[in-house]
Protein backbone atom coordinates (compact mmCIF):
# COMPACT_ATOMS: atom_id res chain seq x y z
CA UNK A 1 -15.57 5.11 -2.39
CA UNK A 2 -12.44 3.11 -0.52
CA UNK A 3 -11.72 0.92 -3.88
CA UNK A 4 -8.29 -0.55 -5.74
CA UNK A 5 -8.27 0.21 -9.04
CA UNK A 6 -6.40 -1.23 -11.62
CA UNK A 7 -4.81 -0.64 -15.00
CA UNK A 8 -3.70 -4.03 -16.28
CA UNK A 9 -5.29 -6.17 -13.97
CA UNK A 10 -9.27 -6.01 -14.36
CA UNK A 11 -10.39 -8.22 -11.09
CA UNK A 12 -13.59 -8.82 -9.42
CA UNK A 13 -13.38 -9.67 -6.10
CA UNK A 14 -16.41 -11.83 -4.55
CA UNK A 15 -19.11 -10.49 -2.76
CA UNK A 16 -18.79 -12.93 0.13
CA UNK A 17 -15.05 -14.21 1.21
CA UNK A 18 -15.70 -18.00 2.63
CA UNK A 19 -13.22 -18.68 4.92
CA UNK A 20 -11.55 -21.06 2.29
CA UNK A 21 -13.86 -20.54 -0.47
CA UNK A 22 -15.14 -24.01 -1.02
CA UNK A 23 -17.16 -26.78 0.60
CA UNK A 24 -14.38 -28.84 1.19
CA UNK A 25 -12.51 -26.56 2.48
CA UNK A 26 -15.15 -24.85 4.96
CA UNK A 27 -14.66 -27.75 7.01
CA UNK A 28 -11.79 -28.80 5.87
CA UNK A 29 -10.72 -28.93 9.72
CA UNK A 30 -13.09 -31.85 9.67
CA UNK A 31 -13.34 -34.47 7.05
CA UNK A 32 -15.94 -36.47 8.57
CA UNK A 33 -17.91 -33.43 7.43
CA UNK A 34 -16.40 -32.85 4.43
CA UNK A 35 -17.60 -36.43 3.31
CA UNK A 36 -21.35 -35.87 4.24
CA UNK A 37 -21.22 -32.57 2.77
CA UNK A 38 -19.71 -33.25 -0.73
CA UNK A 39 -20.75 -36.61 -2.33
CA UNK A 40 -18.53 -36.61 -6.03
CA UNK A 41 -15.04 -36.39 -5.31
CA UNK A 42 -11.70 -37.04 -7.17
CA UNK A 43 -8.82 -38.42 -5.55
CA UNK A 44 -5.50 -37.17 -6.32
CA UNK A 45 -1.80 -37.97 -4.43
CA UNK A 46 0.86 -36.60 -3.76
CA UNK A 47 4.46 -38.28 -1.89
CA UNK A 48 2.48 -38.32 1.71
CA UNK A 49 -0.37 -39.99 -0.05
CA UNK A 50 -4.01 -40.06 -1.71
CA UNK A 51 -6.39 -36.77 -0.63
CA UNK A 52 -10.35 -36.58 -1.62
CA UNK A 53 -11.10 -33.41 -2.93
CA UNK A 54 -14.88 -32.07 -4.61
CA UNK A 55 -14.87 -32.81 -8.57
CA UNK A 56 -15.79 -29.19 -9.12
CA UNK A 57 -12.80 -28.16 -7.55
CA UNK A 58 -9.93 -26.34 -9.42
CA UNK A 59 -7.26 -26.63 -7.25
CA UNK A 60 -5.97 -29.65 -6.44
CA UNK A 61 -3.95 -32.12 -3.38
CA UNK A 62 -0.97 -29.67 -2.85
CA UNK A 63 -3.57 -26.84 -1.95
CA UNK A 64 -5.37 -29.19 0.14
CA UNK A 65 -2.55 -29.86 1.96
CA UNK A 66 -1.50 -26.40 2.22
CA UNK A 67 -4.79 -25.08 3.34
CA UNK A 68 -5.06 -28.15 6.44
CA UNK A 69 -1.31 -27.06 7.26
CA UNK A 70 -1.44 -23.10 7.29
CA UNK A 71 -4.59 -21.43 9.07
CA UNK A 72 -3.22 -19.15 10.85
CA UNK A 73 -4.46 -15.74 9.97
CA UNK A 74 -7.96 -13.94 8.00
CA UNK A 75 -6.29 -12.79 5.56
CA UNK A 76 -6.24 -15.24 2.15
CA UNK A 77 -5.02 -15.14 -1.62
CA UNK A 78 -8.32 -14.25 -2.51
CA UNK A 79 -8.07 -11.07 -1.19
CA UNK A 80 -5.50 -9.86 -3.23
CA UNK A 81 -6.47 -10.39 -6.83
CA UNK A 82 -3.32 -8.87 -7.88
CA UNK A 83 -1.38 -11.10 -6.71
CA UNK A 84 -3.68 -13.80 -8.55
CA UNK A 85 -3.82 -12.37 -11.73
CA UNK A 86 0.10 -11.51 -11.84
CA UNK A 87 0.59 -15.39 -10.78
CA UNK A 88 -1.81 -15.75 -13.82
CA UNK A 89 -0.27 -13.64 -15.98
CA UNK A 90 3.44 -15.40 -14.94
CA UNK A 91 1.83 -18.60 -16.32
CA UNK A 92 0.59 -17.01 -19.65
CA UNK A 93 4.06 -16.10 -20.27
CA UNK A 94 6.06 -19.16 -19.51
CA UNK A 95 3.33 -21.01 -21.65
CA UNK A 96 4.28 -18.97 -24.27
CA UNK A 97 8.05 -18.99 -24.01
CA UNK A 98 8.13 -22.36 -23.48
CA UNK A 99 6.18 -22.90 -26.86
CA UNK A 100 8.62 -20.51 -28.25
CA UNK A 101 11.44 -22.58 -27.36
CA UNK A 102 9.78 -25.34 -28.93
CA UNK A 103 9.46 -27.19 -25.43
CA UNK A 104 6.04 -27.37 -24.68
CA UNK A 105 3.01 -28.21 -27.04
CA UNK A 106 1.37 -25.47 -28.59
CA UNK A 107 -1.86 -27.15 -28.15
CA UNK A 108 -1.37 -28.02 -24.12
CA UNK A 109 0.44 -24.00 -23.88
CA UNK A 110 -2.83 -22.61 -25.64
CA UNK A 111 -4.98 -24.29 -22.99
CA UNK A 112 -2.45 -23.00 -20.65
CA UNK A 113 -2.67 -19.63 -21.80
CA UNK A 114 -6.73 -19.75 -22.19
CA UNK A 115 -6.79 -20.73 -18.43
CA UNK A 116 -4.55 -18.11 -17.32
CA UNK A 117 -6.41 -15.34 -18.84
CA UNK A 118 -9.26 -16.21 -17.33
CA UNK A 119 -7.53 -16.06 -13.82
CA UNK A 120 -5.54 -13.11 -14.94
CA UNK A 121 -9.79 -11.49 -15.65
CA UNK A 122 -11.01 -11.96 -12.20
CA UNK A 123 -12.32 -16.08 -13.01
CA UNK A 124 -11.97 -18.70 -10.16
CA UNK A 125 -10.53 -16.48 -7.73
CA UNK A 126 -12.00 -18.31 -5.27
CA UNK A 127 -10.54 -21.27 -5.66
CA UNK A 128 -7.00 -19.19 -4.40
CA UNK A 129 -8.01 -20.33 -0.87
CA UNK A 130 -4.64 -20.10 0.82
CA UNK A 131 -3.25 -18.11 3.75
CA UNK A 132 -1.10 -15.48 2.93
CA UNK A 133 1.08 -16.55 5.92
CA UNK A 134 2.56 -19.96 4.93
CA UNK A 135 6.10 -22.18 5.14
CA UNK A 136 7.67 -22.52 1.92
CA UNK A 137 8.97 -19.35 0.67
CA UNK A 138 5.21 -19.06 -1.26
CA UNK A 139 5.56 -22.75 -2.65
CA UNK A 140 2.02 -23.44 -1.99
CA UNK A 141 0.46 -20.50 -3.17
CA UNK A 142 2.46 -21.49 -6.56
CA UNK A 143 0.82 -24.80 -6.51
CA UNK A 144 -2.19 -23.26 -6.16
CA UNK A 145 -2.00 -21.24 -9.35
CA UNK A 146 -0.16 -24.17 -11.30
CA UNK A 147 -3.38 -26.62 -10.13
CA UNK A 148 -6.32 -24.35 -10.59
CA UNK A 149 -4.75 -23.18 -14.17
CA UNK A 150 -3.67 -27.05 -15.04
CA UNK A 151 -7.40 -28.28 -14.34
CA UNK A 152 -8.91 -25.05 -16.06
CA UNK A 153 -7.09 -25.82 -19.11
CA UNK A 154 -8.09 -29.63 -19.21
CA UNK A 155 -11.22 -28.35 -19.72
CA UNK A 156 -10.31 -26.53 -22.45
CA UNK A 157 -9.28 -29.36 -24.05
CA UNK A 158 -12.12 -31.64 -23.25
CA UNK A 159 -11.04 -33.67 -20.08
CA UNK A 160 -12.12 -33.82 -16.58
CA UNK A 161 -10.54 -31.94 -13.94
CA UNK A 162 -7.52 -34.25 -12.22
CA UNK A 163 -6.57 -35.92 -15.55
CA UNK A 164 -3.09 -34.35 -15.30
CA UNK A 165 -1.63 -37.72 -17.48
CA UNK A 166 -3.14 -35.09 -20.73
CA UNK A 167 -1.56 -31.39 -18.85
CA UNK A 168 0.10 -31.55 -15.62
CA UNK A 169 0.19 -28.90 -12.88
CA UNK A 170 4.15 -29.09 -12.30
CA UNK A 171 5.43 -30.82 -15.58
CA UNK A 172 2.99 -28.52 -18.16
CA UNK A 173 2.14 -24.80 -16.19
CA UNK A 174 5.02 -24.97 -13.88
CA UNK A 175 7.64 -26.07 -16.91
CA UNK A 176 11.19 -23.97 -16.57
CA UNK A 177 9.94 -21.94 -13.41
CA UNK A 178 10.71 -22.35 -9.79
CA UNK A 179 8.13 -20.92 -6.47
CA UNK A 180 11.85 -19.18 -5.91
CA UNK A 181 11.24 -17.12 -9.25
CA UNK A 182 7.72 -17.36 -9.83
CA UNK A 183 6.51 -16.01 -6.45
CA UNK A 184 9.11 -12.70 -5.98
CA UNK A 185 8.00 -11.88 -9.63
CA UNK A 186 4.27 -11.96 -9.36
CA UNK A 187 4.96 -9.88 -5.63
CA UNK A 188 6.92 -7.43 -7.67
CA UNK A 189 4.01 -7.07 -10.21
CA UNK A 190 1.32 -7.10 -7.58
CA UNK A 191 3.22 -4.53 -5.67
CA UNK A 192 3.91 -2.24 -8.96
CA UNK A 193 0.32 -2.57 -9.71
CA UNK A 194 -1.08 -1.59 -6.34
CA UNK A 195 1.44 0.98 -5.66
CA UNK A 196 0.30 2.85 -9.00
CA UNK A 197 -3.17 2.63 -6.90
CA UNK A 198 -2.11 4.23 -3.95
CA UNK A 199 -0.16 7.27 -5.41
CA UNK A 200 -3.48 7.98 -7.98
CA UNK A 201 -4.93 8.40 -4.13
CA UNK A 202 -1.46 10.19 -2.68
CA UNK A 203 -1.89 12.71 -5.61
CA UNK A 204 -6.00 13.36 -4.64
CA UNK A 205 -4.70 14.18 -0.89
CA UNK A 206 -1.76 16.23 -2.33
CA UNK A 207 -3.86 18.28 -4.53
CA UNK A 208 -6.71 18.58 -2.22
CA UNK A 209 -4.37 19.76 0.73
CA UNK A 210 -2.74 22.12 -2.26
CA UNK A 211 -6.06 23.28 -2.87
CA UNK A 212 -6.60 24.49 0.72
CA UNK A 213 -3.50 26.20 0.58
CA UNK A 214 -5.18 28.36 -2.50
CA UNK A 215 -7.83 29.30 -0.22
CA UNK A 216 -6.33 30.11 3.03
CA UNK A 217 -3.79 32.05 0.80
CA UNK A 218 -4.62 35.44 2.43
CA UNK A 219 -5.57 33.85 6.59
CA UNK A 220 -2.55 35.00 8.86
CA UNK A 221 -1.87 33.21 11.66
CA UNK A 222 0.82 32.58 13.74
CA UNK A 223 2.89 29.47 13.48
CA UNK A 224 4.68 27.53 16.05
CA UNK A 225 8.26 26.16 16.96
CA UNK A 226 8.36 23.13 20.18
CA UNK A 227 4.40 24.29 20.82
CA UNK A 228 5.33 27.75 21.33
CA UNK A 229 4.09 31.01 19.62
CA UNK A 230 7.32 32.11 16.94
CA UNK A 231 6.48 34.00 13.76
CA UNK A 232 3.56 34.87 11.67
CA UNK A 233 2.71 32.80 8.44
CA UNK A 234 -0.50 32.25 6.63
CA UNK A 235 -3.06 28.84 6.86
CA UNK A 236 -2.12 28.71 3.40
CA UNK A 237 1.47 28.39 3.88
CA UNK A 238 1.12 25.98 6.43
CA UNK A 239 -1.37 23.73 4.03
CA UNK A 240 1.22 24.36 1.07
CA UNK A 241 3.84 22.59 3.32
CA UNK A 242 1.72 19.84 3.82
CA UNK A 243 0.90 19.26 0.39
CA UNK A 244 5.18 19.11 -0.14
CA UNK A 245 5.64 16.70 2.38
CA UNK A 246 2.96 14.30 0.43
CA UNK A 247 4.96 14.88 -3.16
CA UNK A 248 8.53 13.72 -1.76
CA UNK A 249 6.58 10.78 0.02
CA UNK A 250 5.17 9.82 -3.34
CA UNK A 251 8.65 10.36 -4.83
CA UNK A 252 10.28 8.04 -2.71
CA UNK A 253 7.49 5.25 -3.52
CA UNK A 254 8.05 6.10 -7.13
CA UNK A 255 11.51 5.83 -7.19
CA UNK A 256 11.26 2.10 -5.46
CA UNK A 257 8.00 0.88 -7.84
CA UNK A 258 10.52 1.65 -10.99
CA UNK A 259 12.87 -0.87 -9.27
CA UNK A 260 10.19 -3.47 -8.73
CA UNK A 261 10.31 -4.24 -12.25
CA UNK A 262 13.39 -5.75 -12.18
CA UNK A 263 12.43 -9.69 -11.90
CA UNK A 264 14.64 -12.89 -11.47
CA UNK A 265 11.97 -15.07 -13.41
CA UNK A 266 13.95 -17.57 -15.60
CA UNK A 267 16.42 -17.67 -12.56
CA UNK A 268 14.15 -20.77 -11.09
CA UNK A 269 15.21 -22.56 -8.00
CA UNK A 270 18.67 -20.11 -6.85
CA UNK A 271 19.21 -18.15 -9.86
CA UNK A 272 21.22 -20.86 -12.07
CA UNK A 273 18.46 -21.68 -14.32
CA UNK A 274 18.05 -25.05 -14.20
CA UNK A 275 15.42 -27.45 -16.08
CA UNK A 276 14.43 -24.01 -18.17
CA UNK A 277 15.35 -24.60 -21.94
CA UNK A 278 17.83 -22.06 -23.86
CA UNK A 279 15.66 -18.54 -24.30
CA UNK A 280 13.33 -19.78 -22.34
CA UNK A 281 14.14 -16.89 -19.99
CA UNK A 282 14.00 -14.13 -22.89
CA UNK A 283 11.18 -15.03 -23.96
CA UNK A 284 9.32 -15.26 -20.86
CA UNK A 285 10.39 -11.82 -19.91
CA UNK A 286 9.20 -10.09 -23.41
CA UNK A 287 6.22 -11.85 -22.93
CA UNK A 288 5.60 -10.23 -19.98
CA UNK A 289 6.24 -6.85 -21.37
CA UNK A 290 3.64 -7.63 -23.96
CA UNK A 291 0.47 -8.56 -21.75
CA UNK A 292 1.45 -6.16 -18.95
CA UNK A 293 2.08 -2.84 -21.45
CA UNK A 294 4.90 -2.17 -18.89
CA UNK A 295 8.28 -2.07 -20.89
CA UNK A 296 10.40 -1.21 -18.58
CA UNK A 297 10.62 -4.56 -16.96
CA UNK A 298 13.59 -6.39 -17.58
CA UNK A 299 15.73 -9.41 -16.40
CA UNK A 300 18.01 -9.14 -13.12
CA UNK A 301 21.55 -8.65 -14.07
CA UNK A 302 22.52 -11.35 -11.17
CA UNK A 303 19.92 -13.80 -11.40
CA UNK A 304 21.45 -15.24 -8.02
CA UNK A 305 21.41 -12.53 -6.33
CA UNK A 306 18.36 -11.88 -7.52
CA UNK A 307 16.58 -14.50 -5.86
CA UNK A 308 18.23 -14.38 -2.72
CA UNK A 309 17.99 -10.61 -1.96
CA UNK A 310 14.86 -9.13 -0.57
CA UNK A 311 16.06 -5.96 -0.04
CA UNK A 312 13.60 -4.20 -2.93
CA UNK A 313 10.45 -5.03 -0.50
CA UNK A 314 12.13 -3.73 2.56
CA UNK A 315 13.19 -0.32 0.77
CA UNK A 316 9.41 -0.48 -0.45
CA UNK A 317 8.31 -0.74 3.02
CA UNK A 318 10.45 2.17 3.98
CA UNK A 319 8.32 4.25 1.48
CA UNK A 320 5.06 3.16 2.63
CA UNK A 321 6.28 3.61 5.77
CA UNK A 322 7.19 7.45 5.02
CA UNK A 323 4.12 8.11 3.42
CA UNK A 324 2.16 7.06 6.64
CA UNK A 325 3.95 9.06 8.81
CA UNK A 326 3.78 11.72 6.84
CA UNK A 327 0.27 11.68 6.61
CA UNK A 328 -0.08 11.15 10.47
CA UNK A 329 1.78 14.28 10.73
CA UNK A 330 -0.52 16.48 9.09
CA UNK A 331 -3.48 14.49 10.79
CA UNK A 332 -1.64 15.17 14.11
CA UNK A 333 -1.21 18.62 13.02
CA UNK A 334 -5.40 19.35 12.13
CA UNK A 335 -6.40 17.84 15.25
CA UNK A 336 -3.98 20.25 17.29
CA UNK A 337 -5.01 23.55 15.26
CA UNK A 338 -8.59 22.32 15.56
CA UNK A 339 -8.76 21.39 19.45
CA UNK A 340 -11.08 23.13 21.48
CA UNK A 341 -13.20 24.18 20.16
CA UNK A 342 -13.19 26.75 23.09
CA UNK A 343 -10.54 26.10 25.71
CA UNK A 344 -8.05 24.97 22.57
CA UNK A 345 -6.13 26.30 19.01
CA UNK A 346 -9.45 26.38 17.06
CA UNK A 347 -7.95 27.98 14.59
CA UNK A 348 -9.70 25.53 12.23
CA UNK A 349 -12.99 23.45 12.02
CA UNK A 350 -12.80 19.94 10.68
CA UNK A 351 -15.96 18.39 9.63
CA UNK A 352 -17.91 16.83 11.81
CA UNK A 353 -18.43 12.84 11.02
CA UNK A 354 -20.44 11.78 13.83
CA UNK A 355 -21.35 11.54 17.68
CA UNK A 356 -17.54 11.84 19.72
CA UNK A 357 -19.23 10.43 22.94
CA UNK A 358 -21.76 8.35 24.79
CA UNK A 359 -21.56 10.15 28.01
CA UNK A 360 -20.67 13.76 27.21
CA UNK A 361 -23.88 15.04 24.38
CA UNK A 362 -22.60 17.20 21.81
CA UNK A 363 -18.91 16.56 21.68
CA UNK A 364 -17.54 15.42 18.11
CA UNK A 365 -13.76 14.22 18.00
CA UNK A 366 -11.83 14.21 15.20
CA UNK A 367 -12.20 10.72 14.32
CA UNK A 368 -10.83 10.65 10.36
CA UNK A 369 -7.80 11.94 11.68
CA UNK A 370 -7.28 9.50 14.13
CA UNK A 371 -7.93 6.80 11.89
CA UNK A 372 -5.17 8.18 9.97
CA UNK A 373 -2.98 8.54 12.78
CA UNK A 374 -3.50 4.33 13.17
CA UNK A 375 -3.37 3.25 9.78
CA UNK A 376 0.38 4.72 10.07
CA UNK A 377 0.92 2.74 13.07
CA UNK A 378 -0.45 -0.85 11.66
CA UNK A 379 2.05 0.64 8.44
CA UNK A 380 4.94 0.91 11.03
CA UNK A 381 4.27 -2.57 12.48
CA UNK A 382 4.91 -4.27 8.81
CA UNK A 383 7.53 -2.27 7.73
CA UNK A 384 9.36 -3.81 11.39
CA UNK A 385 7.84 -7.50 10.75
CA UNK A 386 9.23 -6.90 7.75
CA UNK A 387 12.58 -5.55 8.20
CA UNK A 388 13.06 -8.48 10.31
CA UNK A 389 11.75 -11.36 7.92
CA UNK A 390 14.19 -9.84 4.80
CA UNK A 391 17.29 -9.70 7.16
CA UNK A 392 16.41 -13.28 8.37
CA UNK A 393 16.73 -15.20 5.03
CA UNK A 394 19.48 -17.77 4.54
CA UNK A 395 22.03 -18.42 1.63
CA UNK A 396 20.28 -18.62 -1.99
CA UNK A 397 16.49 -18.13 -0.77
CA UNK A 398 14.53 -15.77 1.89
CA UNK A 399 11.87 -18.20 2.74
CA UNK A 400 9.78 -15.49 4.67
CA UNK A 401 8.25 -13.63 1.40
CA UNK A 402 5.25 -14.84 2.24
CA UNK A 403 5.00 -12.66 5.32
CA UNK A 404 6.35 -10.02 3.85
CA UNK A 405 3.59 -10.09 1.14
CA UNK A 406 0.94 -9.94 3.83
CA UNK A 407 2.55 -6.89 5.30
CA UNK A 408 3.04 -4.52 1.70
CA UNK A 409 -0.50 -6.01 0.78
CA UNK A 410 -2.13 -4.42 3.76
CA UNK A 411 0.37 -1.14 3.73
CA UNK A 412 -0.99 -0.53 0.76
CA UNK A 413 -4.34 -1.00 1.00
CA UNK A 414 -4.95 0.63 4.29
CA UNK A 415 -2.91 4.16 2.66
CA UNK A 416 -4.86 4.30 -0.10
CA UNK A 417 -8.12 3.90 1.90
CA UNK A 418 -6.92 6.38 4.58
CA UNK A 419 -5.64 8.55 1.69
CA UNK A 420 -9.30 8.85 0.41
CA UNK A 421 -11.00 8.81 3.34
CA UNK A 422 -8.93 11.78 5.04
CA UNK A 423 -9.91 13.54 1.59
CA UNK A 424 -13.61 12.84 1.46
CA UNK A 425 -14.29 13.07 5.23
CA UNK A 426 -11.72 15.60 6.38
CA UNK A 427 -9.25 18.20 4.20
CA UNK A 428 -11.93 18.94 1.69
CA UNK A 429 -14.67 20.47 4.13
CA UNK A 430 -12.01 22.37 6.61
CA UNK A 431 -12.61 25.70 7.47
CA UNK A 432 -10.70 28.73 9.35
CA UNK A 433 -11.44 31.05 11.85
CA UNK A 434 -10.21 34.06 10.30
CA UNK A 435 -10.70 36.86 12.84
CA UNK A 436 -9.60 34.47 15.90
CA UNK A 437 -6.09 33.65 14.34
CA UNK A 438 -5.19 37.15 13.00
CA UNK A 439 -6.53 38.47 16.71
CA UNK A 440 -3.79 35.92 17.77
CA UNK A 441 -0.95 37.61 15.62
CA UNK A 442 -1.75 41.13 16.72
CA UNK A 443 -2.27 40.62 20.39
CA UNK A 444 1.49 38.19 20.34
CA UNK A 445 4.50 38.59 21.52
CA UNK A 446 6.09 36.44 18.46
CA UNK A 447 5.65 39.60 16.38
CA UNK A 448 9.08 41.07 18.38
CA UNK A 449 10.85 38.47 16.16
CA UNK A 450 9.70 40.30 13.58
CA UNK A 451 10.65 43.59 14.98
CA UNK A 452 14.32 42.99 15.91
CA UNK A 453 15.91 43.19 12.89
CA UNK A 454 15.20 47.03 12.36
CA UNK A 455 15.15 47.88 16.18
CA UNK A 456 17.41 45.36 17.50
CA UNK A 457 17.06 41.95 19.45
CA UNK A 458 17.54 43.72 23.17
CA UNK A 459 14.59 46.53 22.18
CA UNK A 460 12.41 43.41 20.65
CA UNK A 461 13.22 41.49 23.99
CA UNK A 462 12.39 43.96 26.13
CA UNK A 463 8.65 44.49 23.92
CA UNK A 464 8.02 41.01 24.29
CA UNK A 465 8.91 40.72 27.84
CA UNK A 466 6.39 43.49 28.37
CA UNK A 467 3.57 42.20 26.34
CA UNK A 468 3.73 38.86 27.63
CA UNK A 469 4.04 40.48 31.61
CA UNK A 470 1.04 43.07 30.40
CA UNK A 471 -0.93 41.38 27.69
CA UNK A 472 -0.74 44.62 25.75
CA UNK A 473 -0.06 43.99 22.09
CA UNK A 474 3.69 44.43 20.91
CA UNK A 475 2.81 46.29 17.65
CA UNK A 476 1.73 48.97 20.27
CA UNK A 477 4.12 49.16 22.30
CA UNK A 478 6.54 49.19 19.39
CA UNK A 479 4.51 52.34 18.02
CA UNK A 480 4.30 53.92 21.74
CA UNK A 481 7.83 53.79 22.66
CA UNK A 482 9.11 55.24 19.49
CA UNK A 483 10.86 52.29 18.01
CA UNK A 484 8.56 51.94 14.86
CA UNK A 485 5.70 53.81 13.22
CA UNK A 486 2.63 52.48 12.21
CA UNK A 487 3.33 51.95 8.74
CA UNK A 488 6.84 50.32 9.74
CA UNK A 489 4.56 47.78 11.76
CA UNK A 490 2.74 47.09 9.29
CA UNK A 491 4.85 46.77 6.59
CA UNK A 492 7.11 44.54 8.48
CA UNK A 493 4.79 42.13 8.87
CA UNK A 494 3.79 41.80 5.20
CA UNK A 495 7.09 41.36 4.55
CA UNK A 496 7.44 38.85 7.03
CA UNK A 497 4.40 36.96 5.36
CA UNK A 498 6.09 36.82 1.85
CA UNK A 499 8.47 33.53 1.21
């Protein structure tokens, strides 16, 4: 199954994604029919002015406001309930540090904290009905969070939704925190999360191509240099490489996701710290360590630089980016050793998945590895949109984070699918043609490489000048003409097999 796992974020992700995941907001295009449609409403208002919004609702005007402004792609918060629950989780913490500190009422931070867990669970996701793609540097998807948790945790304490005079969205959940530290860390989080995801499914493709390697172990073939024949090798040596170039792609994501954990919350709006109260910071970042399990995160040295550097998604991007064209490599690779099947390599078989063709009955194509082939190309497109948004940022803040979220969201999602996928519907089931590839390696003239060391490069020219002209095989001419015995043959080529 194609699914994201998770360690400390347990999420469940609706059935059905609304386009905005509420009546209002359905038509919110519309409000004529958002007022025959939804009869109780609460007004709230913000410094444009008053906005009708469904009593049941959780979030609140700024979310309104957002969603009328920015819909502008399919993809919303609700899709990536990482992201939600490490907002969530963000929340719980500054609660807590802020009732540390002895700045915020234990009794409004408990509610806080109450709501946020619920969020942080997998509750009122979808009431996160934002695009991903918004102006702002992610301010509205941090108003989203601060509303839905703000009127979550009026319940808790008895009052109706909107009553923010009791807890406030900006002055209670949002107290000593910035959208320009709050939104970086809960991408960083999200990211570290996912990415754990995706290299459980990198390590299933390594071992599985690792596992082919096993059993071709003993199938000689011949490999290739610029699509010519060169020198003999075995399948299995060919899958073991493979398998290699998926471990150093996972290392370079691994070495980036340890860097992810270094956050610039308690930096809020540029890094200074302003409006949070003394260890307010400290305390917000132990708390973290505490619901996450993950010790290892820690507070950004340069808080400034911290909040204006987006460098740590674009090197992240680079990673993903390897590990897609990695595995388009090896995809590119199956589909060339299994092409034919007569007429081609077809040196392998790849499973067959379904019907390749509505005009031409009984061809199959190799479809999974295709798929894989364009999941690294949609990977490649991020890593340039994003490239470009982290070298466009100005001053103290990138604003374009937002876009850059969209992108490593999707990277990720899309490897670890593909990763799976190319497991179950390709690498596993692979067979070899035994007999055709080690016909191959006797009848070439690639064996003369082989040769020249013990009878020279001008004799091994000559032999595979004269097998290629002839199409006689060059272990016999090698035996014929007096340059090497039978056993020599042979024993050069085991020898030539060994690494």
């Amino acid at each position: 199954m194609l699914t994201r796992a998770s360690a400390w974020v347990f999420v469940c992700v609706p059935a059905t994604v609304q386009s905005y995941g509420s009546t209002y907001l359905t038509a919110a295009m519309d409000k004529r029919v958002m007022t025959k449609v939804q009869s109780h409403q609460r007004t709230e208002t913000d410094l444009i002015g008053p906005v009708e919004l469904p009593t049941e609702a959780y979030y609140g005007v700024n979310t309104v406001r957002a969603a009328e402004n920015f819909q502008l792609s399919s993809t919303r918060l609700e899709q990536f309930p990482e992201l939600i629950a490490a907002l969530a989780i963000i929340k719980q913490a500054a609660a807590a540090a802020n009732r540390d500190v002895g700045a915020l009422d234990a009794d409004i931070a408990n509610a806080i904290i109450a709501a946020a867990q619920e969020v942080a669970s997998g509750q009122l996701h979808e009431q996160f009905i934002l695009d991903m793609i918004q102006g702002g540097a992610g301010t509205s998807t941090n108003m989203n969070a601060n509303e839905v948790i703000a009127n979550r945790a009026l319940e808790h304490l008895g009052y109706a939704k909107g009553d923010y005079e009791v807890l406030h969205p900006l002055n209670h959940v949002n107290m000593g925190q910035s959208t320009n530290d709050v939104y970086p860390t809960a991408l960083k989080l999200a990211l570290h999360q996912m990415t754990g995801n995706l290299l459980d499914s990198l390590e299933v493709l390594r071992q599985s191509l690792q596992d082919k390697a096993d059993e071709f172990d003993a199938v000689v073939k011949m490999g290739r240099t610029q699509m010519q024949i060169a020198v003999p090798m075995t399948l299995g040596q060919e899958f073991g490489a493979w398998a290699t170039m998926i471990e150093r792609s996972m290392t370079g994501i691994k070495r980036v996701r340890y860097d992810l954990l270094e956050l610039n919350l308690g930096g809020t709006a540029i890094g200074t710290g302003i409006n949070a109260h003394d260890g307010y910071r400290e305390r917000a970042i132990q708390h973290l360590r505490d619901i996450t399990g993950l010790t290892s995160i820690a507070s950004a040295p340069d808080l400034i630089a911290a909040t204006a550097d987006t460098q740590i998604f674009v090197d992240l991007s680079g990673a993903l980016k390897r590990a897609g064209t990695t595995m388009s490599k090896i995809a590119n690779d199956l589909r060339l050793l299994s092409s034919g099947p007569s007429g081609g390599f077809g040196e392998i078989n790849l499973p067959a998945q379904q019907a390749g063709s509505s005009i031409m009955p009984g061809k199959v194509n190799p479809v999974i590895a295709e798929a894989v082939n364009q999941v690294a190309f949609q990977v490649a497109g991020h890593d340039a949109a994003i490239t470009m948004a982290s070298e466009a940022g100005q001053l103290e803040l990138n604003p374009f984070e937002p876009v850059m979220a969209r992108g490593l969201f999707d990277s990720i999602s899309i490897l670890q699918n593909a990763a799976t996928m190319f497991v179950e519907k390709c690498v596993t089931d692979i067979t070899a043609n035994d007999q055709l590839m080690r016909d191959v390696v006797e009848g070439s003239a690639g064996l003369a490489t082989v040769f020249s060391p013990v009878i020279g490069y001008k004799n091994a020219t000559a032999l595979a000048v004269e097998a290629t002209r002839t199409g006689a095989k060059v272990t016999d001419l090698a035996v014929t003409k007096g340059l090497l015995s039978a056993t020599q043959v042979q024993q050069l080529i085991s020898d030539a097999l060994e690494v």
